[in-house]
C-alpha atoms as a PDB file:
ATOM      1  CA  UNK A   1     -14.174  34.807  14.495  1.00  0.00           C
ATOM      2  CA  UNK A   2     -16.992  33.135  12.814  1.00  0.00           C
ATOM      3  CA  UNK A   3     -15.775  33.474   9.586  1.00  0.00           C
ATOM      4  CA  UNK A   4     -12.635  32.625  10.625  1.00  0.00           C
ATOM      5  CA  UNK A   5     -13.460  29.184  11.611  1.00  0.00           C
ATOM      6  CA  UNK A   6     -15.506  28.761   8.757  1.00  0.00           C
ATOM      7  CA  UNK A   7     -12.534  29.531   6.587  1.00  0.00           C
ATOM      8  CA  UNK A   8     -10.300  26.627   9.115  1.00  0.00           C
ATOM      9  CA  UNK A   9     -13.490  23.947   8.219  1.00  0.00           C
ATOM     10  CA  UNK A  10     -13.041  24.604   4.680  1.00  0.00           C
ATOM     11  CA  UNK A  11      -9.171  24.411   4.464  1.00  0.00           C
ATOM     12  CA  UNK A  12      -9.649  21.215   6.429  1.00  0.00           C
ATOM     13  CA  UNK A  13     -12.182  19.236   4.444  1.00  0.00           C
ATOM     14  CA  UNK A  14      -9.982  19.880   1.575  1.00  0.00           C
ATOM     15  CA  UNK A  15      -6.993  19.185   2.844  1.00  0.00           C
ATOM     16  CA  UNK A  16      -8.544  15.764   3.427  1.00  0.00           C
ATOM     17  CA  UNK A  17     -10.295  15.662   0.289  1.00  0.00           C
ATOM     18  CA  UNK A  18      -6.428  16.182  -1.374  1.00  0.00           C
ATOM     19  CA  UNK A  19      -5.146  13.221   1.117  1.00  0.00           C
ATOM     20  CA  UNK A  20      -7.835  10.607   0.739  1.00  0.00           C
ATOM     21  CA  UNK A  21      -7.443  11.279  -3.501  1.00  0.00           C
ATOM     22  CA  UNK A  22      -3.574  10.382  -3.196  1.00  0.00           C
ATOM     23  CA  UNK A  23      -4.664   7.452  -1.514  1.00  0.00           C
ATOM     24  CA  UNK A  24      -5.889   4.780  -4.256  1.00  0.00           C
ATOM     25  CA  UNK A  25      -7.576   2.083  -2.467  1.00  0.00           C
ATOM     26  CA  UNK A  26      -6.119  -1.418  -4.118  1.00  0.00           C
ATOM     27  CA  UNK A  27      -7.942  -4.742  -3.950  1.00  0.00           C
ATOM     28  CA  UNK A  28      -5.280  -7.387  -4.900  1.00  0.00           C
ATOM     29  CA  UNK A  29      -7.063 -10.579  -6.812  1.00  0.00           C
ATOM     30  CA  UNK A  30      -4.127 -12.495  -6.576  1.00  0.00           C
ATOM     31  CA  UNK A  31      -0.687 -11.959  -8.268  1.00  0.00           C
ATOM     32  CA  UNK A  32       0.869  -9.685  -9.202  1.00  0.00           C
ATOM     33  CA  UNK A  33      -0.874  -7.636  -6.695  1.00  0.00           C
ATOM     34  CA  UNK A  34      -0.694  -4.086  -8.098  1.00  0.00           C
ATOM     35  CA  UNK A  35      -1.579  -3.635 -12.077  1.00  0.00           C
ATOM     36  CA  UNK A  36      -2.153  -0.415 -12.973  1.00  0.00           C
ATOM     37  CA  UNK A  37       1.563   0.708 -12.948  1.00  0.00           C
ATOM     38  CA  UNK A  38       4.931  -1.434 -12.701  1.00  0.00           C
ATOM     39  CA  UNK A  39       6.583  -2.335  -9.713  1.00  0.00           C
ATOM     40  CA  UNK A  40       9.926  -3.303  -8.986  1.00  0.00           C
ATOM     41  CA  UNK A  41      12.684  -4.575  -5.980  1.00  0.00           C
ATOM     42  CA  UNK A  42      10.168  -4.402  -3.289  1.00  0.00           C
ATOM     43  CA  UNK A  43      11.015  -4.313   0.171  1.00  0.00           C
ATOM     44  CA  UNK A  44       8.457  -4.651   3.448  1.00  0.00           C
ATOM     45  CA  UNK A  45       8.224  -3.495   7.130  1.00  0.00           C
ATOM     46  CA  UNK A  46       5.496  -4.205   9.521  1.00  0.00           C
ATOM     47  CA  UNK A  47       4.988  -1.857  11.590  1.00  0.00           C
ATOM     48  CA  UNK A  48       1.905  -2.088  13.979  1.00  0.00           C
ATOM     49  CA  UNK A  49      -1.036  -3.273  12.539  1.00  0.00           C
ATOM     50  CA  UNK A  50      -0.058  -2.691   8.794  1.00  0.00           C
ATOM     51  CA  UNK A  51       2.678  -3.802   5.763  1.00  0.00           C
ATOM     52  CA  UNK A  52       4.107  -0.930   4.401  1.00  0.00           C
ATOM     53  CA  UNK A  53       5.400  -2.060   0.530  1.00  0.00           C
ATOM     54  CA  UNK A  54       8.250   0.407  -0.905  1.00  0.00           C
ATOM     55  CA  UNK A  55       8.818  -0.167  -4.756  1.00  0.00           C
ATOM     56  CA  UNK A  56      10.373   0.717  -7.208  1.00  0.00           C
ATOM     57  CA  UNK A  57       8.717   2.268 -10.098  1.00  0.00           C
ATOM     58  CA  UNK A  58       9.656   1.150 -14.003  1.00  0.00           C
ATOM     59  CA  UNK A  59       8.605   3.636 -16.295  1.00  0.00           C
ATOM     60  CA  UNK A  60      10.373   2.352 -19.450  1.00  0.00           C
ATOM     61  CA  UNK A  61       8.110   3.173 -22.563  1.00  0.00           C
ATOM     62  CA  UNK A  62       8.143   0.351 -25.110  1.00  0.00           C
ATOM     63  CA  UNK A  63      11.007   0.487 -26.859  1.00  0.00           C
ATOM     64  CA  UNK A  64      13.148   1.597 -24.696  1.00  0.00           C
ATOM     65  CA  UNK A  65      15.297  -1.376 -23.568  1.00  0.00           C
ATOM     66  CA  UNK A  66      16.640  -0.262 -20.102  1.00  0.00           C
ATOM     67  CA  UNK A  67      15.668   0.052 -16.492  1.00  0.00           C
ATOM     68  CA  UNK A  68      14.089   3.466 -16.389  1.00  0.00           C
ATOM     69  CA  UNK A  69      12.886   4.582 -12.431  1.00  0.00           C
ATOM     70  CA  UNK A  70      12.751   7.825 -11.039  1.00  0.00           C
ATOM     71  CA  UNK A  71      11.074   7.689  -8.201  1.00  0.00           C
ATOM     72  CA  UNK A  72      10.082   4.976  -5.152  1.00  0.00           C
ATOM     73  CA  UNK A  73       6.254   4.047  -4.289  1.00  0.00           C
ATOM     74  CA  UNK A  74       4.672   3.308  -1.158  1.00  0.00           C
ATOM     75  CA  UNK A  75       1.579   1.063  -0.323  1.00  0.00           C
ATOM     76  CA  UNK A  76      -0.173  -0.131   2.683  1.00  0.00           C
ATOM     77  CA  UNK A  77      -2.025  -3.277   3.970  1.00  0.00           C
ATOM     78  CA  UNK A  78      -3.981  -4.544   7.049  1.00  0.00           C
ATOM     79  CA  UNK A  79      -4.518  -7.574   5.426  1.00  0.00           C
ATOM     80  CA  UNK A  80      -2.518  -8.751   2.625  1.00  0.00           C
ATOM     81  CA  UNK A  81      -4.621  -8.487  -0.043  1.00  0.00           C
ATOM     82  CA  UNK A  82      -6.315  -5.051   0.580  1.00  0.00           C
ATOM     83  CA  UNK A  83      -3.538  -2.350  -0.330  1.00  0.00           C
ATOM     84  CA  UNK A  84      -3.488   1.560   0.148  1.00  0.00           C
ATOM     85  CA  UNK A  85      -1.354   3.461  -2.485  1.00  0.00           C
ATOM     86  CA  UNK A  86       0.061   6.430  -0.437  1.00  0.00           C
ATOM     87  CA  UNK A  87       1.710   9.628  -2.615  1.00  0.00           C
ATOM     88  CA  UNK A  88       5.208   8.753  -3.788  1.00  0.00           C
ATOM     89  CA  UNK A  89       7.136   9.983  -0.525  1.00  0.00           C
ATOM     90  CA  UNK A  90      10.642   9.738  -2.263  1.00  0.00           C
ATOM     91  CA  UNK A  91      12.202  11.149  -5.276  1.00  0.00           C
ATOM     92  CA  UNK A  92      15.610  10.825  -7.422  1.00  0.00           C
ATOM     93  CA  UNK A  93      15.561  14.661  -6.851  1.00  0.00           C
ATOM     94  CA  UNK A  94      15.316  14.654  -3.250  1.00  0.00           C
ATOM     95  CA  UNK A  95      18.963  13.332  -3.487  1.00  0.00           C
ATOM     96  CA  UNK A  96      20.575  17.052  -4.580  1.00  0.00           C
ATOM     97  CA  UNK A  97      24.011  14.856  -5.004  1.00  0.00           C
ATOM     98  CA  UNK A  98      22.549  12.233  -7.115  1.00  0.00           C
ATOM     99  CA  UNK A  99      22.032  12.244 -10.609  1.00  0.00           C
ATOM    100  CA  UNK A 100      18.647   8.935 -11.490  1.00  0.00           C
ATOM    101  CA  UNK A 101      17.593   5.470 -10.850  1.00  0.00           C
ATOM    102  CA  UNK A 102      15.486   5.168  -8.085  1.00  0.00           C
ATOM    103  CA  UNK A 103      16.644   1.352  -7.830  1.00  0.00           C
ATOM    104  CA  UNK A 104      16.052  -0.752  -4.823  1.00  0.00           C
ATOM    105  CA  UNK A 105      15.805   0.066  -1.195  1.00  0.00           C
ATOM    106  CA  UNK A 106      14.521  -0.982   2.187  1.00  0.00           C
ATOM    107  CA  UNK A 107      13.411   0.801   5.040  1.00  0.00           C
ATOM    108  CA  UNK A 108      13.456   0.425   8.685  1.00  0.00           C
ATOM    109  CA  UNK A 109      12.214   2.275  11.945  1.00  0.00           C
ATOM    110  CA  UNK A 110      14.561   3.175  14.666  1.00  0.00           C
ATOM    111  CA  UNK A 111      13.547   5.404  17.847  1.00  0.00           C
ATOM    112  CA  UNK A 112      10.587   6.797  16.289  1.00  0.00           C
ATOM    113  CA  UNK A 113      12.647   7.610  12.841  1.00  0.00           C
ATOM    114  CA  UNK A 114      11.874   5.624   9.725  1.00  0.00           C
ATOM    115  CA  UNK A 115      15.173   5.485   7.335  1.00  0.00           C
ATOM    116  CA  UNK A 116      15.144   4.776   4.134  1.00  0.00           C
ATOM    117  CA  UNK A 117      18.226   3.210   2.328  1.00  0.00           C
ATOM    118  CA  UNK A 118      18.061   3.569  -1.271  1.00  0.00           C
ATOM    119  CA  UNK A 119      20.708   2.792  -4.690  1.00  0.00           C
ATOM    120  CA  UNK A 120      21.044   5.648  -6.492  1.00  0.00           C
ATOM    121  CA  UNK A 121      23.636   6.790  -9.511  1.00  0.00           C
ATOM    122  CA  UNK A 122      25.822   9.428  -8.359  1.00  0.00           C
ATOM    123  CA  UNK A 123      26.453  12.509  -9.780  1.00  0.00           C
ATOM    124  CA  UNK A 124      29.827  13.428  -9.635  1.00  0.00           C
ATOM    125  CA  UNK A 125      31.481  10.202  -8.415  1.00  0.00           C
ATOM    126  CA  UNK A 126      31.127   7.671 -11.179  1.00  0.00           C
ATOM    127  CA  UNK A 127      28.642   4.710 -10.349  1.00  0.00           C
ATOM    128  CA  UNK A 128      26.154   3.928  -8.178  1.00  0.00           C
ATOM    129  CA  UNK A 129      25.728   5.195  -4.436  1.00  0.00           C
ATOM    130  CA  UNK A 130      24.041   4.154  -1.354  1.00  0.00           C
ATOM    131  CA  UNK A 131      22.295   7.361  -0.054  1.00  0.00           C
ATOM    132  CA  UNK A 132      19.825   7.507   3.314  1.00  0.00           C
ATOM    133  CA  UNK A 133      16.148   9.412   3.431  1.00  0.00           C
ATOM    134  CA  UNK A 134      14.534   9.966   6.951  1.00  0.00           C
ATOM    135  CA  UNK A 135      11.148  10.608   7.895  1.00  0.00           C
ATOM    136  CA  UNK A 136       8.956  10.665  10.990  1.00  0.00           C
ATOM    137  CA  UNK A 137       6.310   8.199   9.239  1.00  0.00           C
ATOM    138  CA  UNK A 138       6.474   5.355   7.189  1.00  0.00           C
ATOM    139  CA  UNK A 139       4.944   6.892   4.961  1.00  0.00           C
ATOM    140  CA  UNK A 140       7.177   9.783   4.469  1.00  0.00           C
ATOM    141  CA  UNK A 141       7.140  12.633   2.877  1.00  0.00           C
ATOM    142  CA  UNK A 142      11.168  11.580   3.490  1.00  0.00           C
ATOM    143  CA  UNK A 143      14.011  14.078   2.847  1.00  0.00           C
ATOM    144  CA  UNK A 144      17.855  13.283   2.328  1.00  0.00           C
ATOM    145  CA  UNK A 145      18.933  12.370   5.770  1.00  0.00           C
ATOM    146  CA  UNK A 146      23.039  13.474   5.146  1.00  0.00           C
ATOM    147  CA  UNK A 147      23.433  15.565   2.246  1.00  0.00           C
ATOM    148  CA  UNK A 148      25.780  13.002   0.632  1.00  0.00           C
ATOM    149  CA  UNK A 149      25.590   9.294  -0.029  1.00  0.00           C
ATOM    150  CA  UNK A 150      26.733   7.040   2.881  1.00  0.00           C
ATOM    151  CA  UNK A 151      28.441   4.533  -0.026  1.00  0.00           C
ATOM    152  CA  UNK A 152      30.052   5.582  -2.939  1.00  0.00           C
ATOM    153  CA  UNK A 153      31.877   3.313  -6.070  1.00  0.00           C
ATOM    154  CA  UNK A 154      35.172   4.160  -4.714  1.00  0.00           C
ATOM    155  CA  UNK A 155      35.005   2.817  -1.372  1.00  0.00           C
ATOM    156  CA  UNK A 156      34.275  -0.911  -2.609  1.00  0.00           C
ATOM    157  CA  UNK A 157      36.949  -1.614  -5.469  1.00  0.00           C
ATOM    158  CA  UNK A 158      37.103  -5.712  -5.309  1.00  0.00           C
ATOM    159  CA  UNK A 159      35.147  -5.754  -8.503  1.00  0.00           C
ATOM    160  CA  UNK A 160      35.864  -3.510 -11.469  1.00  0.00           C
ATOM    161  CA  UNK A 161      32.195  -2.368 -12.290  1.00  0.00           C
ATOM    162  CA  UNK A 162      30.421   0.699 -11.815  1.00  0.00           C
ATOM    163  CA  UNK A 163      27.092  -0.872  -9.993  1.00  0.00           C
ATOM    164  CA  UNK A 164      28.214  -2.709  -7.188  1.00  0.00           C
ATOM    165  CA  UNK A 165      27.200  -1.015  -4.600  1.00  0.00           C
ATOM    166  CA  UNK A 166      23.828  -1.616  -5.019  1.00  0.00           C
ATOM    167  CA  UNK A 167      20.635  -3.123  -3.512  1.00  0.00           C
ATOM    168  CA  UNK A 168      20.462  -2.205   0.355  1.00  0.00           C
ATOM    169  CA  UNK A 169      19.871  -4.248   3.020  1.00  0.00           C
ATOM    170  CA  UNK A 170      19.594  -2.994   7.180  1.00  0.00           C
ATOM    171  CA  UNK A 171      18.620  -4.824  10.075  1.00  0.00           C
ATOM    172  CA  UNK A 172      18.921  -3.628  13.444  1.00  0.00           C
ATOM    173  CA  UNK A 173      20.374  -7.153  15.815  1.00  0.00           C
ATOM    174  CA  UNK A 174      18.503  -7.728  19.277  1.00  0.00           C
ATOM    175  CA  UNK A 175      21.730  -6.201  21.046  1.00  0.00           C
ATOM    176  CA  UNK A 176      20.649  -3.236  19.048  1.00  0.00           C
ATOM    177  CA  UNK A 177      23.427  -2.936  16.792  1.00  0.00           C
ATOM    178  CA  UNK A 178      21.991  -2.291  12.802  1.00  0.00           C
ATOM    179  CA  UNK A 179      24.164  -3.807   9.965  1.00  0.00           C
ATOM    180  CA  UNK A 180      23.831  -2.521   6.422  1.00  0.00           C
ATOM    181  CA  UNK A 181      23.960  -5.210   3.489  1.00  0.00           C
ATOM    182  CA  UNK A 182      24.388  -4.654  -0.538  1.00  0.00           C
ATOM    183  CA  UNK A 183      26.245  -5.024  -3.324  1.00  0.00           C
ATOM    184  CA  UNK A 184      26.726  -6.572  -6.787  1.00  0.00           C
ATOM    185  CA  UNK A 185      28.939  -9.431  -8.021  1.00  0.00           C
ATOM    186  CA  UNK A 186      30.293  -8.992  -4.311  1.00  0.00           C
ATOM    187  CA  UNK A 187      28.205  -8.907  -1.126  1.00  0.00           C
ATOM    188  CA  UNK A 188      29.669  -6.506   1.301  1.00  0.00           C
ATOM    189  CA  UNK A 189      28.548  -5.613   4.791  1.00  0.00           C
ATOM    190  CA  UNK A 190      29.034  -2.396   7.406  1.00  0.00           C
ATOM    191  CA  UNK A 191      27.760  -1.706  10.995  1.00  0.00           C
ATOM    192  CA  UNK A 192      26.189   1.632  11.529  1.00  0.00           C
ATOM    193  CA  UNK A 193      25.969   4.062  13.691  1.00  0.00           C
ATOM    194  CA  UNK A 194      22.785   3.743  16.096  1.00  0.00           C
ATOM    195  CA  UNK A 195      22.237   7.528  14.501  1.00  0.00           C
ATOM    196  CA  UNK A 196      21.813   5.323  11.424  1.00  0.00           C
ATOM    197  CA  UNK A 197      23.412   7.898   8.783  1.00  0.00           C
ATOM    198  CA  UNK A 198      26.830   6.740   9.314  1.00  0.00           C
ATOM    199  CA  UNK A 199      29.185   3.335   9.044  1.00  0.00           C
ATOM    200  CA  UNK A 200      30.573   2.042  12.497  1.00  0.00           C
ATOM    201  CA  UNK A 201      33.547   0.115  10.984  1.00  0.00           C
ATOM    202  CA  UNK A 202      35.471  -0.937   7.979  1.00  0.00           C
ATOM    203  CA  UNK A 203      33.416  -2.283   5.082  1.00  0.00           C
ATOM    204  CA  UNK A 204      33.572  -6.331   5.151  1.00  0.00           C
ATOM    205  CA  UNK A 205      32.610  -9.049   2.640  1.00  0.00           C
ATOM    206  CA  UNK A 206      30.427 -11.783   3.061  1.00  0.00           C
ATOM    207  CA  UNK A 207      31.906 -15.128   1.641  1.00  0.00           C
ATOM    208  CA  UNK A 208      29.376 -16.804  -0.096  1.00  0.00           C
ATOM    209  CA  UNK A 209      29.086 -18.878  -3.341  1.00  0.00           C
ATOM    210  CA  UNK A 210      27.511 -17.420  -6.980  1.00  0.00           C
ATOM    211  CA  UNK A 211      26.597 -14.109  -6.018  1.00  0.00           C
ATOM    212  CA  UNK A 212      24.773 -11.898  -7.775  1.00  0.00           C
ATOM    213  CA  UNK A 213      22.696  -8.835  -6.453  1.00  0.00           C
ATOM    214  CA  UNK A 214      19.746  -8.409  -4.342  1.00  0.00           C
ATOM    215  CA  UNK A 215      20.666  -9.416  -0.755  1.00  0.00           C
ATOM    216  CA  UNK A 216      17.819  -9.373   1.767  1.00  0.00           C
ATOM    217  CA  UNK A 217      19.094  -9.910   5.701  1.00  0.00           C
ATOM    218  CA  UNK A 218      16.507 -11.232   8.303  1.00  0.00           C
ATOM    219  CA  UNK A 219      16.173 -13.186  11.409  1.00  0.00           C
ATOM    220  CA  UNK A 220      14.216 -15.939  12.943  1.00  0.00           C
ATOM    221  CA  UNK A 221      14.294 -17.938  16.289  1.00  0.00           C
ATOM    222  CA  UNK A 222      18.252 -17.267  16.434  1.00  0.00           C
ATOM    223  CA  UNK A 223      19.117 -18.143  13.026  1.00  0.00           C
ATOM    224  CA  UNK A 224      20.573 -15.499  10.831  1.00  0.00           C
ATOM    225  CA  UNK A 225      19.375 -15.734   6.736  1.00  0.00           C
ATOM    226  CA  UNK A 226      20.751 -14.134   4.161  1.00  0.00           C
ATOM    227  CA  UNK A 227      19.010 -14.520   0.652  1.00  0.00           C
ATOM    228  CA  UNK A 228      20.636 -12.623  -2.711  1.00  0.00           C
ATOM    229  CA  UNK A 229      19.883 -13.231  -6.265  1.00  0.00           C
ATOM    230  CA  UNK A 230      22.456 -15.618  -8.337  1.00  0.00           C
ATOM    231  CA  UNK A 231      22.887 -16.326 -11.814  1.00  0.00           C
ATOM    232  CA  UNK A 232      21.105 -14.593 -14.439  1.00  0.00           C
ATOM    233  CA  UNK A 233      18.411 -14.486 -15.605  1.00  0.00           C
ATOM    234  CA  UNK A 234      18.165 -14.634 -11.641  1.00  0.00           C
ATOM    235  CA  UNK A 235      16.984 -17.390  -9.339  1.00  0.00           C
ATOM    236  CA  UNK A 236      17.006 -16.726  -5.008  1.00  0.00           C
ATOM    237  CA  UNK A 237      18.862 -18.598  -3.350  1.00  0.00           C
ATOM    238  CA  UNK A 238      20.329 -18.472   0.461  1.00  0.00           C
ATOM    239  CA  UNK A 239      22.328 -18.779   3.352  1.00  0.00           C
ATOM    240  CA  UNK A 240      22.319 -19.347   6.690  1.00  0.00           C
ATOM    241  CA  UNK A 241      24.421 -18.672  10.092  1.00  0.00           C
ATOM    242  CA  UNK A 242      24.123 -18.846  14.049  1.00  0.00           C
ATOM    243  CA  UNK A 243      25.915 -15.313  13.983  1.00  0.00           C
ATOM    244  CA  UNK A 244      25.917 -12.135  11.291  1.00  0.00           C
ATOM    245  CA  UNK A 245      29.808 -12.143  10.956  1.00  0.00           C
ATOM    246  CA  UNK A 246      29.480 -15.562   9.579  1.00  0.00           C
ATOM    247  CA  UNK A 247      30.447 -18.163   8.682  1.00  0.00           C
ATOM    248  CA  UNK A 248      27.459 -19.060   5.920  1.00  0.00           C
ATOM    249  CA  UNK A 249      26.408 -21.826   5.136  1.00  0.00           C
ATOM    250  CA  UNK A 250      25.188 -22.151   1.784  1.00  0.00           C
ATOM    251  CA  UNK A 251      21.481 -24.071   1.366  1.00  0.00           C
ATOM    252  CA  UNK A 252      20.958 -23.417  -2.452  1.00  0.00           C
ATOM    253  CA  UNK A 253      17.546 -22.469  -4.080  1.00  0.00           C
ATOM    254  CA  UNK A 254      14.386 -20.140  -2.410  1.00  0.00           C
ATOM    255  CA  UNK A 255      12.796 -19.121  -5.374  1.00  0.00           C
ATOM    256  CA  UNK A 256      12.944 -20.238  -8.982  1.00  0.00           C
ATOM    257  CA  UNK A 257      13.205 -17.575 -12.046  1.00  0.00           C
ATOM    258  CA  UNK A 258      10.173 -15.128 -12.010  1.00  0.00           C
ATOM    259  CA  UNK A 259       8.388 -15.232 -15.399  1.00  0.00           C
ATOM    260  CA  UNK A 260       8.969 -12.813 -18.127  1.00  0.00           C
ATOM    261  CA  UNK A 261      12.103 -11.059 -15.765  1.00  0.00           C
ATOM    262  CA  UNK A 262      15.605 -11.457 -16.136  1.00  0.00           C
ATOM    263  CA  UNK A 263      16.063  -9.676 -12.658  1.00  0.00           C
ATOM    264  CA  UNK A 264      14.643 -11.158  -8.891  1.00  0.00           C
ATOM    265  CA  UNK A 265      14.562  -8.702  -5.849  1.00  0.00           C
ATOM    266  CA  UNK A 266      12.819 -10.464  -2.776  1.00  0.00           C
ATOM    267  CA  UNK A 267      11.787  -9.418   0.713  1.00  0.00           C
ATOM    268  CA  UNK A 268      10.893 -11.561   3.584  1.00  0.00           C
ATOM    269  CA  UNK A 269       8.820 -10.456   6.483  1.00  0.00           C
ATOM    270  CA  UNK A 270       6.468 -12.004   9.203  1.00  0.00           C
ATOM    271  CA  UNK A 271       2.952 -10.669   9.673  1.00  0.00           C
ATOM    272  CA  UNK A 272      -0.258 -11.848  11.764  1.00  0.00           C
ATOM    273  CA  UNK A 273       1.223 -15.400  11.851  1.00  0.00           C
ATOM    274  CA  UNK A 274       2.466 -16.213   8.891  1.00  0.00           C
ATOM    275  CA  UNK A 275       5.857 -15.599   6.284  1.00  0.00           C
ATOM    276  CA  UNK A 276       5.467 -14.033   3.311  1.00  0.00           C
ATOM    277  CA  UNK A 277       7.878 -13.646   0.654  1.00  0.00           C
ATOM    278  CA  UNK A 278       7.438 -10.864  -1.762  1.00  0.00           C
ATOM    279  CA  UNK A 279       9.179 -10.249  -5.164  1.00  0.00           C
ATOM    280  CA  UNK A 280       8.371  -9.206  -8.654  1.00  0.00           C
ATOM    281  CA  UNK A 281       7.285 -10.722 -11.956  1.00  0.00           C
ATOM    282  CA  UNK A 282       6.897  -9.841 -15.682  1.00  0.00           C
ATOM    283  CA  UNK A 283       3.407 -10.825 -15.600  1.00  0.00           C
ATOM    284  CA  UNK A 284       1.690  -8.195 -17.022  1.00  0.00           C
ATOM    285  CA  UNK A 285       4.449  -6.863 -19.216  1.00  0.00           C
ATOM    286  CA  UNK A 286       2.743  -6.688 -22.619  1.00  0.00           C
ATOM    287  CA  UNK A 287       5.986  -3.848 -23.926  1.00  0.00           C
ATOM    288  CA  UNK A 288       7.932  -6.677 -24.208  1.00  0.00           C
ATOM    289  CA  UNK A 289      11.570  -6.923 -22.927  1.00  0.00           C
ATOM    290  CA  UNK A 290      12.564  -7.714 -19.237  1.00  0.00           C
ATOM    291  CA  UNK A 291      12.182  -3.865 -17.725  1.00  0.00           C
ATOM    292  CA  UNK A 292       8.626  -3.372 -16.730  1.00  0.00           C
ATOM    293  CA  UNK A 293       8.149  -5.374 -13.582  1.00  0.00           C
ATOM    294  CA  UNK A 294       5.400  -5.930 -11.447  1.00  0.00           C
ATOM    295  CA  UNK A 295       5.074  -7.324  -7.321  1.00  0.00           C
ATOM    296  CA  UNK A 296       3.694 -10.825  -6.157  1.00  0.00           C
ATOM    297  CA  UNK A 297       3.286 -12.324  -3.212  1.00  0.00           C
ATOM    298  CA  UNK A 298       3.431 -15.872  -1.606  1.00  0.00           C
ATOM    299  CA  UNK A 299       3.754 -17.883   1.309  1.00  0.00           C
ATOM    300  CA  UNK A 300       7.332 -18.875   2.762  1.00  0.00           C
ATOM    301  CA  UNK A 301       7.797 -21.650   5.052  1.00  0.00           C
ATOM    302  CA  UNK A 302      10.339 -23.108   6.999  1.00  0.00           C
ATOM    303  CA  UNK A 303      11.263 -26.759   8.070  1.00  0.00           C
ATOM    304  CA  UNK A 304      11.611 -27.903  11.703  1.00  0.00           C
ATOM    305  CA  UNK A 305      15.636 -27.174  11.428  1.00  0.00           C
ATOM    306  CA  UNK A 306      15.263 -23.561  10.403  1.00  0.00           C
ATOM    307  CA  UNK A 307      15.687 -23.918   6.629  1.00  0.00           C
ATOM    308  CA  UNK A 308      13.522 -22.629   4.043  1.00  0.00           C
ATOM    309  CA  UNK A 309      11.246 -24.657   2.011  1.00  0.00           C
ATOM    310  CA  UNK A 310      11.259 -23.478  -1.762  1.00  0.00           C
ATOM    311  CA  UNK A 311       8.682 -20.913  -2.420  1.00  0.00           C
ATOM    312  CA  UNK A 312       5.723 -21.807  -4.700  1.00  0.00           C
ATOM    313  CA  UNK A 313       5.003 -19.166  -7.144  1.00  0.00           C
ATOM    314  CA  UNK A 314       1.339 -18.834  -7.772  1.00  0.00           C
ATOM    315  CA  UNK A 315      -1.190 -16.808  -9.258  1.00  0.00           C
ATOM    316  CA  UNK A 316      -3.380 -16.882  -6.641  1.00  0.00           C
ATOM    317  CA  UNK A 317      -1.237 -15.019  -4.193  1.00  0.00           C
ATOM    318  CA  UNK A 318      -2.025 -15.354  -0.563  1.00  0.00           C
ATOM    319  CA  UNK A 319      -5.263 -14.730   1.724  1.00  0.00           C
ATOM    320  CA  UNK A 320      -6.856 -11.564   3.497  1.00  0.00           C
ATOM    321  CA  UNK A 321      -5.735 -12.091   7.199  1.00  0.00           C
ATOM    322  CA  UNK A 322      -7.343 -10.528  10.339  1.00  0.00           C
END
């Protein structure tokens, strides 16, 4: 018995040993916030006391002038400024069905599950897919929650290109119904199940003007606000609505072009008081070309009507907060 428990101790300490090394302990001095690797498309959830940060990871060698990402990061924060890099919990290969690009994503929580929606190239339907990870914590591991993608390129055919249904965007409504956001060169929108792995409904499409990728759906004080990328090289710009079904109404720029990155990918969340907008930058791109991205932070704000003021991209990034 005794050197049975012994044995247990042992296994123990090094299982911990193994967990606190994939945990890299990240002191952000401003923006972008993480700089040993590149990270791209980020998307945020609070959930209790922390941020959890899911990236994308470019891993395009110089020379090499394409997005090249296999695989999605996670980090945590207390604070803001103070980040935990947790083992990559998600994989291209996780997706048996799919074929690469870990592009973006977002996750949400839902009756103790945490669901990750992710664009992904298929690998027997031409284009990219939508597929769906679960996990019971945010920080994963996460496994392929269907077997099959949720969205493939020939469901959506109002636009003749193979990458449309990209960029994923969920948010679960106070009535408790979840909507599911994405697309390219069209914006299209679905209700879900509340099992979360399957549509509720006919895909619909979101009328608004110059359109380009990257929508991010959130809510505040009974406003509805979508922001997407537009143009390109890509500025953020958004809408707003009293209800999700629409009608938008169109209140132009959030967030100039990043430096040094053709592409924009934003998430909004609150946290501890305050709005924070998150998106990447070139900034430490010394490979040249527009494929090795990195994450920033900075403060939103909003006026007394709801609207957003335009972000202020800084070096400095934001502030620890208690």
């Amino acid at each position: 018995m005794t050197k049975n428990f012994g044995l247990l101790f042992l296994m123990v300490i090094i299982f911990n040993i193994g967990v606190k090394a994939q945990e890299k302990i990240i002191a952000s001095k401003g923006n972008p916030i993480i700089t040993d690797k590149y990270t791209a498309d980020p998307a945020a959830y609070v959930y209790g006391d922390s941020v959890y940060l899911y990236t994308g990871h470019d891993v395009s060698p110089k020379g090499n002038e394409r997005y090249e990402m296999h695989d999605w990061l996670c980090y945590s924060s207390a604070d803001m400024v103070t980040w935990k890099e947790h083992k990559s919990p998600l994989n291209v290969k996780n997706f048996i069905w799919a074929k690469d690009d870990a592009w973006a994503s977002q996750v949400i929580e839902r009756n103790g599950k945490f669901y990750w929606y992710v664009a992904i190239s298929h690998g027997t339907i031409h284009g990219k897919s939508i597929g769906v990870a679960v996990a019971d914590n945010p920080r994963g591991p996460f496994k392929d929650a269907i077997g099959s993608a949720l969205i493939t390129n020939n469901m959506t055919t109002d636009v003749k290109i193979s990458w449309d249904d990209i960029d994923p965007t969920v948010i679960i409504d106070d009535d408790g119904q979840a909507y599911l956001f994405w697309g390219n060169q069209k914006c299209y929108f679905a209700k879900l199940k509340k099992n979360m792995i399957e549509l509720d409904g006919p895909i619909q499409k979101v009328d608004v003007p110059k359109f380009t990728e990257a929508p991010w759906i959130h809510k505040r004080k009974n406003w509805y606000y979508l922001s997407y990328a537009s143009d390109f090289p890509e500025k953020i710009v958004y809408a707003m609505s009293k209800n999700i079904n629409g009608p938008w109404e169109y209140k132009g720029i959030l967030n100039e072009i990043a430096g040094n990155s053709n592409t924009n990918h934003q998430a909004i969340i609150d946290f501890k008081g305050k709005s924070y907008f998150i998106y990447h930058n070139g900034a430490i791109n010394t490979d040249g070309g527009s494929f090795r991205r990195s994450v920033c932070i900075d403060y939103l704000n909003y006026n007394s009507d709801g609207t957003m003021k335009r972000v202020v991209m800084t070096s400095e990034g934001v502030r620890k907060v208690k």
